[in-house]
C-alpha atoms as a PDB file:
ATOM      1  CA  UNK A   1     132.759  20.569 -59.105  1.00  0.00           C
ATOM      2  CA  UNK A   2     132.449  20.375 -63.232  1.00  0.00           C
ATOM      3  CA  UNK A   3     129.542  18.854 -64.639  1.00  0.00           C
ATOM      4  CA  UNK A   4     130.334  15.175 -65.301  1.00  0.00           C
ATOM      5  CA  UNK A   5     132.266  15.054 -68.892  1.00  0.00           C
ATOM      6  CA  UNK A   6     131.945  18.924 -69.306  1.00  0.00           C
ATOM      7  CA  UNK A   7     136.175  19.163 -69.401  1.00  0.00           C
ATOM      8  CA  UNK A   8     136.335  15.882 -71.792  1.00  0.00           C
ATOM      9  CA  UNK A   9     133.654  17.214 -73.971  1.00  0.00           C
ATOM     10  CA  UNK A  10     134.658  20.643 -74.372  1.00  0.00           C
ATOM     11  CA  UNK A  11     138.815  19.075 -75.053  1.00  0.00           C
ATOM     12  CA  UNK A  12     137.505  16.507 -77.836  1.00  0.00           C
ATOM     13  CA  UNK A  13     135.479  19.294 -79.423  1.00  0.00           C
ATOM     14  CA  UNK A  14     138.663  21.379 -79.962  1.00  0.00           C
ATOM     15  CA  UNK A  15     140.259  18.360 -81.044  1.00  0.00           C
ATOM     16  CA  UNK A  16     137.437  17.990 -83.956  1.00  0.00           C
ATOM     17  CA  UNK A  17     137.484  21.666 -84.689  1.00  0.00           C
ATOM     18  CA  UNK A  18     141.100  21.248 -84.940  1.00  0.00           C
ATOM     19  CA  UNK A  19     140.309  18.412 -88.190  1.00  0.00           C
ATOM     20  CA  UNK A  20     137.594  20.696 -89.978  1.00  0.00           C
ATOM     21  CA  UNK A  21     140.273  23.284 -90.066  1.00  0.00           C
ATOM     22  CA  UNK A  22     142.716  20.868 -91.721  1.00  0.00           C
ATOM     23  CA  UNK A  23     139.619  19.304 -93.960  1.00  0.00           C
ATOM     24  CA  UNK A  24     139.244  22.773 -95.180  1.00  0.00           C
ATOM     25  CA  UNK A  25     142.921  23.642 -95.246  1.00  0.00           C
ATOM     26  CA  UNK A  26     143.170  20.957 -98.203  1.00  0.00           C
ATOM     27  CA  UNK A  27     140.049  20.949 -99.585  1.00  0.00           C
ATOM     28  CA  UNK A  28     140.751  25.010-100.192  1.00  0.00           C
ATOM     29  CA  UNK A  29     143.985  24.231-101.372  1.00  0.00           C
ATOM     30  CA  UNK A  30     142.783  21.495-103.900  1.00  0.00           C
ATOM     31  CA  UNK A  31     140.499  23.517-105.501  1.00  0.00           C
ATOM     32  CA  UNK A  32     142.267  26.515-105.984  1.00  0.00           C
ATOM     33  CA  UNK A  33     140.486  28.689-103.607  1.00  0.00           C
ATOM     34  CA  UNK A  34     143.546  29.953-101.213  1.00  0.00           C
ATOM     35  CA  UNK A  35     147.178  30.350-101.992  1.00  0.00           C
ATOM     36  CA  UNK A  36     148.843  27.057-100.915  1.00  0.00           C
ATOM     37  CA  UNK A  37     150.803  29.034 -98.527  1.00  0.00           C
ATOM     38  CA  UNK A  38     148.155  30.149 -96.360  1.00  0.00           C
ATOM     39  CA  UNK A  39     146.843  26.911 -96.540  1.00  0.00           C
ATOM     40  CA  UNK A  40     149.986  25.454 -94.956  1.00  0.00           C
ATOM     41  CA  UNK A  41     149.642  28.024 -92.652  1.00  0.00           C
ATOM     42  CA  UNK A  42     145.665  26.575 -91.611  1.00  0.00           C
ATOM     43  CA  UNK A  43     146.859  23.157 -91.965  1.00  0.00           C
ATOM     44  CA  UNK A  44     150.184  23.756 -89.531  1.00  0.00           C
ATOM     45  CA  UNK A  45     147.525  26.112 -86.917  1.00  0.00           C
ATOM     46  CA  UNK A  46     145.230  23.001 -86.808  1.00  0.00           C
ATOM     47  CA  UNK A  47     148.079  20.652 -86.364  1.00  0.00           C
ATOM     48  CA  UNK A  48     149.253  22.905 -83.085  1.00  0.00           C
ATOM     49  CA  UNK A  49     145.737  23.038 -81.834  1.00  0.00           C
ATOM     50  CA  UNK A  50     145.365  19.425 -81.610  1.00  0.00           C
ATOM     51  CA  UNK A  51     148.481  18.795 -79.900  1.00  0.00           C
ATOM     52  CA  UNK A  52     148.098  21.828 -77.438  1.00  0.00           C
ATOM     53  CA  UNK A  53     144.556  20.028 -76.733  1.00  0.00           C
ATOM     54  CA  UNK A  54     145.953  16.563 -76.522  1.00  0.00           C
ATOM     55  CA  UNK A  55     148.572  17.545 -74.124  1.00  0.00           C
ATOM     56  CA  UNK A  56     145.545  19.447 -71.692  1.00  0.00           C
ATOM     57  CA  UNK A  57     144.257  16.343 -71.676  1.00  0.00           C
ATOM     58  CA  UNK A  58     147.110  14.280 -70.750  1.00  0.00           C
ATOM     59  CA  UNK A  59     147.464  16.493 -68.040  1.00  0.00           C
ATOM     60  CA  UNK A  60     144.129  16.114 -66.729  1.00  0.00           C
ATOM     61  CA  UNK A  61     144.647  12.156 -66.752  1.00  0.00           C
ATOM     62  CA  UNK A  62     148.143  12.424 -65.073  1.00  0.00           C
ATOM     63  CA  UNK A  63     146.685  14.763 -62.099  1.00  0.00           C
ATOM     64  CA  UNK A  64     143.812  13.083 -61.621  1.00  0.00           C
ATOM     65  CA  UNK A  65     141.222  15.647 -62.631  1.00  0.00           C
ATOM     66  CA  UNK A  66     139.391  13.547 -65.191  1.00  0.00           C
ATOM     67  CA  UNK A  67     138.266  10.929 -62.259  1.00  0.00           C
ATOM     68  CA  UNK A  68     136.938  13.291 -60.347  1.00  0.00           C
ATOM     69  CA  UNK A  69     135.036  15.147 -62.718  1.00  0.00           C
ATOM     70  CA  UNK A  70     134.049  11.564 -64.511  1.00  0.00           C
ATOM     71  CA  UNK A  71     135.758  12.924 -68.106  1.00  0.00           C
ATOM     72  CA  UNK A  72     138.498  10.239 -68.356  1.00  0.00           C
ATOM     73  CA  UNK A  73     137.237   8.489 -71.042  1.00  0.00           C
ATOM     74  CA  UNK A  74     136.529  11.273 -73.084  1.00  0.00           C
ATOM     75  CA  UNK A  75     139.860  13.003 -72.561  1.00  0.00           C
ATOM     76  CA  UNK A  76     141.879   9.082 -73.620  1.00  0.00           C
ATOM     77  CA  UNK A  77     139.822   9.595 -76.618  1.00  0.00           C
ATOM     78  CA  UNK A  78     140.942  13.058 -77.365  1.00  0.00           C
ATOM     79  CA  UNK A  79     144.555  12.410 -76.367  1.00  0.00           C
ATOM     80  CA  UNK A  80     144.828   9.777 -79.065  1.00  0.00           C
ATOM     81  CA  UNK A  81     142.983  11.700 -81.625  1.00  0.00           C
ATOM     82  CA  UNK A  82     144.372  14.891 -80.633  1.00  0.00           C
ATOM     83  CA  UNK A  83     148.099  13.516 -80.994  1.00  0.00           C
ATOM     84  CA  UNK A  84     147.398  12.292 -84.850  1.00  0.00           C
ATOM     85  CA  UNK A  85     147.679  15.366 -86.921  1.00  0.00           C
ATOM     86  CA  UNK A  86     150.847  16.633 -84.791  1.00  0.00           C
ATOM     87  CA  UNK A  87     152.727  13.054 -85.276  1.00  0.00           C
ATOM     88  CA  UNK A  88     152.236  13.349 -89.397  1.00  0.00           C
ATOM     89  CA  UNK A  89     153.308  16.675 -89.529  1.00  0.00           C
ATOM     90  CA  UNK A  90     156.533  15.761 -87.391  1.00  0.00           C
ATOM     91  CA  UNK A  91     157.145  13.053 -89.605  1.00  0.00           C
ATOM     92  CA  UNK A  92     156.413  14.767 -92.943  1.00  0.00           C
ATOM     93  CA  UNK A  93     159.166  17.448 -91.931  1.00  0.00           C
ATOM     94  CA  UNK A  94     161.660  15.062 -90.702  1.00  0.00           C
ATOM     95  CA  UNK A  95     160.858  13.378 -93.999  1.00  0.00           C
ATOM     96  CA  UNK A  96     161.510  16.890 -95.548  1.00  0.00           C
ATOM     97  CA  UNK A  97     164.807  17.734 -93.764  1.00  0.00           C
ATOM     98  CA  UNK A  98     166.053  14.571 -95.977  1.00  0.00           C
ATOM     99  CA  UNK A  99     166.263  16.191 -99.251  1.00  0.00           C
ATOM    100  CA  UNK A 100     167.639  19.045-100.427  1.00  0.00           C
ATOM    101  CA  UNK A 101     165.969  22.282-101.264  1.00  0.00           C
ATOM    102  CA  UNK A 102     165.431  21.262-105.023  1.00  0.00           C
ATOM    103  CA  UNK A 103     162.281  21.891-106.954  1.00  0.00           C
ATOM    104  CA  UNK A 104     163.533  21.120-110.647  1.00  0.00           C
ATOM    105  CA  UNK A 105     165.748  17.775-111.931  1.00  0.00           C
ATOM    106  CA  UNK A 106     167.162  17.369-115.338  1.00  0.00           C
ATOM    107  CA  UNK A 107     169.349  15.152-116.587  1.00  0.00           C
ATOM    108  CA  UNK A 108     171.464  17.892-119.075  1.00  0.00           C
ATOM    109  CA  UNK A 109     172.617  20.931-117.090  1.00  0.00           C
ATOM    110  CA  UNK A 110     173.962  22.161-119.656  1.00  0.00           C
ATOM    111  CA  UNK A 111     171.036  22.243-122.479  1.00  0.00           C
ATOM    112  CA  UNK A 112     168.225  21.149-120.360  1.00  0.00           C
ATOM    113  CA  UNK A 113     165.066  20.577-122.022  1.00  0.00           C
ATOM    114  CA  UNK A 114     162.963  23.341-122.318  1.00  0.00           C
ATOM    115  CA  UNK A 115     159.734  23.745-120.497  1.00  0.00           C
ATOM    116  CA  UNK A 116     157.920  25.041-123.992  1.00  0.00           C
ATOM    117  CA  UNK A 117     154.273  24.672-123.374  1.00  0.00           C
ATOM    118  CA  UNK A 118     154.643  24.737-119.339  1.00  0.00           C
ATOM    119  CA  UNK A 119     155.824  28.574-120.142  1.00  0.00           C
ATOM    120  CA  UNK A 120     152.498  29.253-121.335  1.00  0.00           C
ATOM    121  CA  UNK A 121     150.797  27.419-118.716  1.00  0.00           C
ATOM    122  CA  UNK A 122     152.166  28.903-115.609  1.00  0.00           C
ATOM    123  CA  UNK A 123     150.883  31.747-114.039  1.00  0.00           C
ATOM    124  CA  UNK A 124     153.143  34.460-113.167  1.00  0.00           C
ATOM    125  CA  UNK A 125     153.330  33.653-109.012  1.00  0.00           C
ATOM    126  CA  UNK A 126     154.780  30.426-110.312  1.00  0.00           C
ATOM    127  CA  UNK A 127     158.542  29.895-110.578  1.00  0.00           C
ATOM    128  CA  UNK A 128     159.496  30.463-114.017  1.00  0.00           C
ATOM    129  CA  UNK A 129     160.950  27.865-116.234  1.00  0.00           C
ATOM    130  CA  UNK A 130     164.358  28.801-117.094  1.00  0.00           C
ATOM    131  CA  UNK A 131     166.946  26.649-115.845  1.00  0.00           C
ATOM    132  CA  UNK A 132     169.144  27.630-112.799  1.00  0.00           C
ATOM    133  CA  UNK A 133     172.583  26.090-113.355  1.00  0.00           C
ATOM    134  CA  UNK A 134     173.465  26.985-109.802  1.00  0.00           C
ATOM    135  CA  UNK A 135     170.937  24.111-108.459  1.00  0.00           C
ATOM    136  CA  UNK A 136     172.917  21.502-110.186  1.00  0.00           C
ATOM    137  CA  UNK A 137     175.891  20.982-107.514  1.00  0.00           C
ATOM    138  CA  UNK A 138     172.966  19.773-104.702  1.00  0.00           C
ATOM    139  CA  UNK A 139     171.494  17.100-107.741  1.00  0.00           C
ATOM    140  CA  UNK A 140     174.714  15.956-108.399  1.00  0.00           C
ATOM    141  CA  UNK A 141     175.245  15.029-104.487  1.00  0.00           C
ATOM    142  CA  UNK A 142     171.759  13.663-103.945  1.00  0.00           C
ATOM    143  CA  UNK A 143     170.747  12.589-107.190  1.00  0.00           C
ATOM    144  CA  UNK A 144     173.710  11.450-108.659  1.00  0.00           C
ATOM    145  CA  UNK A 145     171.516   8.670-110.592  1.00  0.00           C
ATOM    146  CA  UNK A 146     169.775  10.676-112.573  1.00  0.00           C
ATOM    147  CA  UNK A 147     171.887  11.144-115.988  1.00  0.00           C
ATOM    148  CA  UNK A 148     171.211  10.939-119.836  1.00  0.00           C
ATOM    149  CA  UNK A 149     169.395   7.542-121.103  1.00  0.00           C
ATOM    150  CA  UNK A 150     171.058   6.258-124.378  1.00  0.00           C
ATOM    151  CA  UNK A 151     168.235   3.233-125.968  1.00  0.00           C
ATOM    152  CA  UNK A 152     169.451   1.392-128.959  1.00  0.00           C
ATOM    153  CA  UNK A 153     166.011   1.992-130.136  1.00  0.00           C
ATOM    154  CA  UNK A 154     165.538   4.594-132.985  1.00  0.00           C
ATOM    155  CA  UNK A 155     163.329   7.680-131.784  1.00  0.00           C
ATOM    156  CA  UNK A 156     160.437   6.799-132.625  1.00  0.00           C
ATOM    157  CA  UNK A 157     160.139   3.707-130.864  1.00  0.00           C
ATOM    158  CA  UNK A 158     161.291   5.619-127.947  1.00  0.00           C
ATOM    159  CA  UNK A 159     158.272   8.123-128.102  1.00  0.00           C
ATOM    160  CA  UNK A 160     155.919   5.640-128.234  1.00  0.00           C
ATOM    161  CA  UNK A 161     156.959   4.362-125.009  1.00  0.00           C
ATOM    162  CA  UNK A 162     157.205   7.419-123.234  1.00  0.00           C
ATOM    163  CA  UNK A 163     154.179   8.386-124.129  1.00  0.00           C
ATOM    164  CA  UNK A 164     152.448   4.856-123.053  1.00  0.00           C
ATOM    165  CA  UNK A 165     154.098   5.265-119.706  1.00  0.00           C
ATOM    166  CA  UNK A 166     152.646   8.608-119.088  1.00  0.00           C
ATOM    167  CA  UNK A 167     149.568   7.697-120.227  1.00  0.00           C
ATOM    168  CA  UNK A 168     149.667   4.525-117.729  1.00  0.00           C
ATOM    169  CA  UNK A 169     150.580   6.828-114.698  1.00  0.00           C
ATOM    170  CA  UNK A 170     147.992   9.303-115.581  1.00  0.00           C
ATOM    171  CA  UNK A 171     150.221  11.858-116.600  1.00  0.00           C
ATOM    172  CA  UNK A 172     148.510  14.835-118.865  1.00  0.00           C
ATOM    173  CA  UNK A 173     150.513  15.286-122.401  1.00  0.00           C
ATOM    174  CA  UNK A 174     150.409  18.678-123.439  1.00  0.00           C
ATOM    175  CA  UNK A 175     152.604  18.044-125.931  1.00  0.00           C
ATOM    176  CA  UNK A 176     154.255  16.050-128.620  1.00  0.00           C
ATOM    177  CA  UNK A 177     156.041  18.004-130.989  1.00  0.00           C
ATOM    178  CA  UNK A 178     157.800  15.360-133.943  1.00  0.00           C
ATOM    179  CA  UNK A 179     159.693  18.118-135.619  1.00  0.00           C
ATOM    180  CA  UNK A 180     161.348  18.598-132.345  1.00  0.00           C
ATOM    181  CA  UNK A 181     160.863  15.306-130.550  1.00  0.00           C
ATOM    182  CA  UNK A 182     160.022  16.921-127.270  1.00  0.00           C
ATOM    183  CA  UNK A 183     157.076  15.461-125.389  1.00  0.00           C
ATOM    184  CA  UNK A 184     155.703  17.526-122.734  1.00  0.00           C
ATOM    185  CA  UNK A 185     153.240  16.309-119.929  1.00  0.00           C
ATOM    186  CA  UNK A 186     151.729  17.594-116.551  1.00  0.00           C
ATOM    187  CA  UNK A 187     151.634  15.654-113.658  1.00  0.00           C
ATOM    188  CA  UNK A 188     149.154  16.673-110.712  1.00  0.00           C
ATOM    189  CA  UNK A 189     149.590  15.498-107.078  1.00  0.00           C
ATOM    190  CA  UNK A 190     147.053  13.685-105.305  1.00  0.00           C
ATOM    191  CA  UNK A 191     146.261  15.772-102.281  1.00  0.00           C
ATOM    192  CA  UNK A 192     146.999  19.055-102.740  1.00  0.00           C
ATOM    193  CA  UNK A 193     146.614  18.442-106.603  1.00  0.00           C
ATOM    194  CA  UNK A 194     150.050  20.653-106.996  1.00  0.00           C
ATOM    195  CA  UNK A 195     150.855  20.883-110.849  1.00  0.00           C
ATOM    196  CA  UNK A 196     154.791  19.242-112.170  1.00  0.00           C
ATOM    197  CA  UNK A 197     156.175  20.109-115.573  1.00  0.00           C
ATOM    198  CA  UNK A 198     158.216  17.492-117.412  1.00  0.00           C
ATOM    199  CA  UNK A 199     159.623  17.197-120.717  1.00  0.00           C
ATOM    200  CA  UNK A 200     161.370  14.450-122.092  1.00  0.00           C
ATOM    201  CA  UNK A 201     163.628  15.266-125.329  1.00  0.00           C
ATOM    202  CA  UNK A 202     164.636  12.631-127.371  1.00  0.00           C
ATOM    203  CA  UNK A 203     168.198  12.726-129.438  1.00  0.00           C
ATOM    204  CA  UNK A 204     168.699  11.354-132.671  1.00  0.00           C
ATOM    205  CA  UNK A 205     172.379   9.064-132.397  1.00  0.00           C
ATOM    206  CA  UNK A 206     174.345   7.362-134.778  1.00  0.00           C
ATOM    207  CA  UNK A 207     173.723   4.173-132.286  1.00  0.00           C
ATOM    208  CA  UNK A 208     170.150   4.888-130.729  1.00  0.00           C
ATOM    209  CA  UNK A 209     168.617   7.653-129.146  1.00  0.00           C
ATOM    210  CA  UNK A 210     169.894   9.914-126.426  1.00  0.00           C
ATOM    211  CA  UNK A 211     167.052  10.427-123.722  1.00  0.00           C
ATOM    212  CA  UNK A 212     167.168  13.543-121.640  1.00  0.00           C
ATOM    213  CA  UNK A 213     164.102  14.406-119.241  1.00  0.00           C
ATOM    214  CA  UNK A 214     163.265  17.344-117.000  1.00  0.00           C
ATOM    215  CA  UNK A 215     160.816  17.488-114.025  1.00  0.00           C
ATOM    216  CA  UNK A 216     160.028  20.765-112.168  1.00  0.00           C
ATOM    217  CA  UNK A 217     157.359  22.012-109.832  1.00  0.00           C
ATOM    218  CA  UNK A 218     155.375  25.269-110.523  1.00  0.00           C
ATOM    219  CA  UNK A 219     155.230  25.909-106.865  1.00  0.00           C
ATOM    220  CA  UNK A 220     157.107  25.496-103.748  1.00  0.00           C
ATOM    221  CA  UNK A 221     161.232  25.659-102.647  1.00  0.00           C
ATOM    222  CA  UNK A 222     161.110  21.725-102.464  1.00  0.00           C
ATOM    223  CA  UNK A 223     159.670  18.892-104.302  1.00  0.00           C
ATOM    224  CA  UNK A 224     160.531  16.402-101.233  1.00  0.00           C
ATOM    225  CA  UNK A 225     162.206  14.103-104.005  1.00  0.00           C
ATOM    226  CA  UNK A 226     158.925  13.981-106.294  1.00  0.00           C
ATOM    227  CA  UNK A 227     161.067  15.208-109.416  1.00  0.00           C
ATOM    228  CA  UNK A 228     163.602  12.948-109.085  1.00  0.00           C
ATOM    229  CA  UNK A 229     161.509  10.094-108.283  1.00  0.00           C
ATOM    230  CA  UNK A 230     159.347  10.642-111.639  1.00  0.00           C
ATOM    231  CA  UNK A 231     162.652  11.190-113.428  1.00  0.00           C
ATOM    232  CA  UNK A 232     164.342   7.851-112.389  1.00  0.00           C
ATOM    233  CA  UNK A 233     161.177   6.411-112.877  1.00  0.00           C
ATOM    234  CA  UNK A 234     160.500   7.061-116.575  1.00  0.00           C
ATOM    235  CA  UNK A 235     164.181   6.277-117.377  1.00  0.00           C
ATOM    236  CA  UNK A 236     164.219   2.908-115.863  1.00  0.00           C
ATOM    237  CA  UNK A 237     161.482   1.662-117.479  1.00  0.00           C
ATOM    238  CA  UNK A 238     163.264   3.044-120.727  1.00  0.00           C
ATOM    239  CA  UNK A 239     165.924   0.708-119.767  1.00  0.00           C
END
């Protein structure tokens, strides 16, 4: 017969080796010290670990095992912990099966703002900022919202107020060139602190000013909505 607990122990210690590998996953990731794509591949391996461990233990409660070797407790405990990192994974890709496989929004597909200074910040693994007009089609369909701003307000008036909003949503301007009126910003994520480009590009108009804006990712096939989120979000307080 086991030693009392020795099953339930040895289960919830998987389970807790399962977390330091997806502590680490991020923390690596965060900092810059593995390619985010391994990382997803540590963070998805601890995920399966704690699941395959959760389900041993669910099996051990369901045939009786844990009674008789006095590890019940100890394998309820690991079947709840163990099912945690599984169930937010499943969620975050149903989540992700929502949108489409976008990872840059603009507003003008046919002169979208250009990514000046975000050129000279990328590195060359990261996708490269000229515009793909074949991407538009799948905006259109799930983003049909997101279109040129027109303000009655003359330019500069406008580019005080997008730079205020960055500034209150702790976005980084890189730049604010007046000759141009182009104000460019970086906008970091808060887990995996993944780097977003936008530009906004302001339009002198016989009424106003037109307002264009462009978010894209450096990394990764989708943004899960995040570009088109921050997009819609600047404009409508522009509104």
């Amino acid at each position: 017969m086991d030693r009392p607990d020795s099953t339930g122990s040895i289960h919830l210690y998987t389970t807790i080796g399962s977390y330091v590998i997806i502590v680490l996953s991020i923390v690596l990731i965060r900092e810059e010290l593995l390619n985010f794509r391994i990382g997803f591949v540590l963070l998805l391996l601890g995920a399966l670990v704690s699941i395959v461990s959760a389900l041993v233990s669910l099996r051990c409660l369901l045939n009786g095992r844990c009674r008789s070797n006095g590890s019940t407790s100890l394998n309820w405990i690991n079947l709840a912990l163990g099912a945690v990192p599984f169930a937010i994974l499943l969620t975050k890709i149903i989540a992700a099966s929502q949108y489409p496989i976008l990872h840059d929004v603009t507003t003008d597909n046919v002169n979208p703002p250009p990514l000046s200074t975000a050129m000279l910040l990328r590195e060359a693994t990261d996708h490269t900022t000229a515009y793909d007009p074949s991407i538009w089609s799948l905006q259109e369909q799930a983003y049909p919202q997101i279109e040129p701003l027109m303000s009655s307000l003359p330019v500069p008036e406008v580019a005080q107020r997008v730079r205020g909003f960055m500034q209150e949503n702790d976005w980084k301007i890189v730049s604010s060139a007046q000759e141009n009126h182009l104000i460019e910003a970086i906008v970091t994520s808060p887990m995996f602190k993944f780097k977003d480009d936008i530009v906004v590009r302001l339009t002198e108009e016989a009424d106003g000013t037109r307002v264009d804006v462009r978010s894209a990712s450096r990394v990764g096939k989708s943004d899960l909505g995040a570009n088109a989120a921050r997009v819609s979000a600047l404009l409508n307080h522009l509104r």
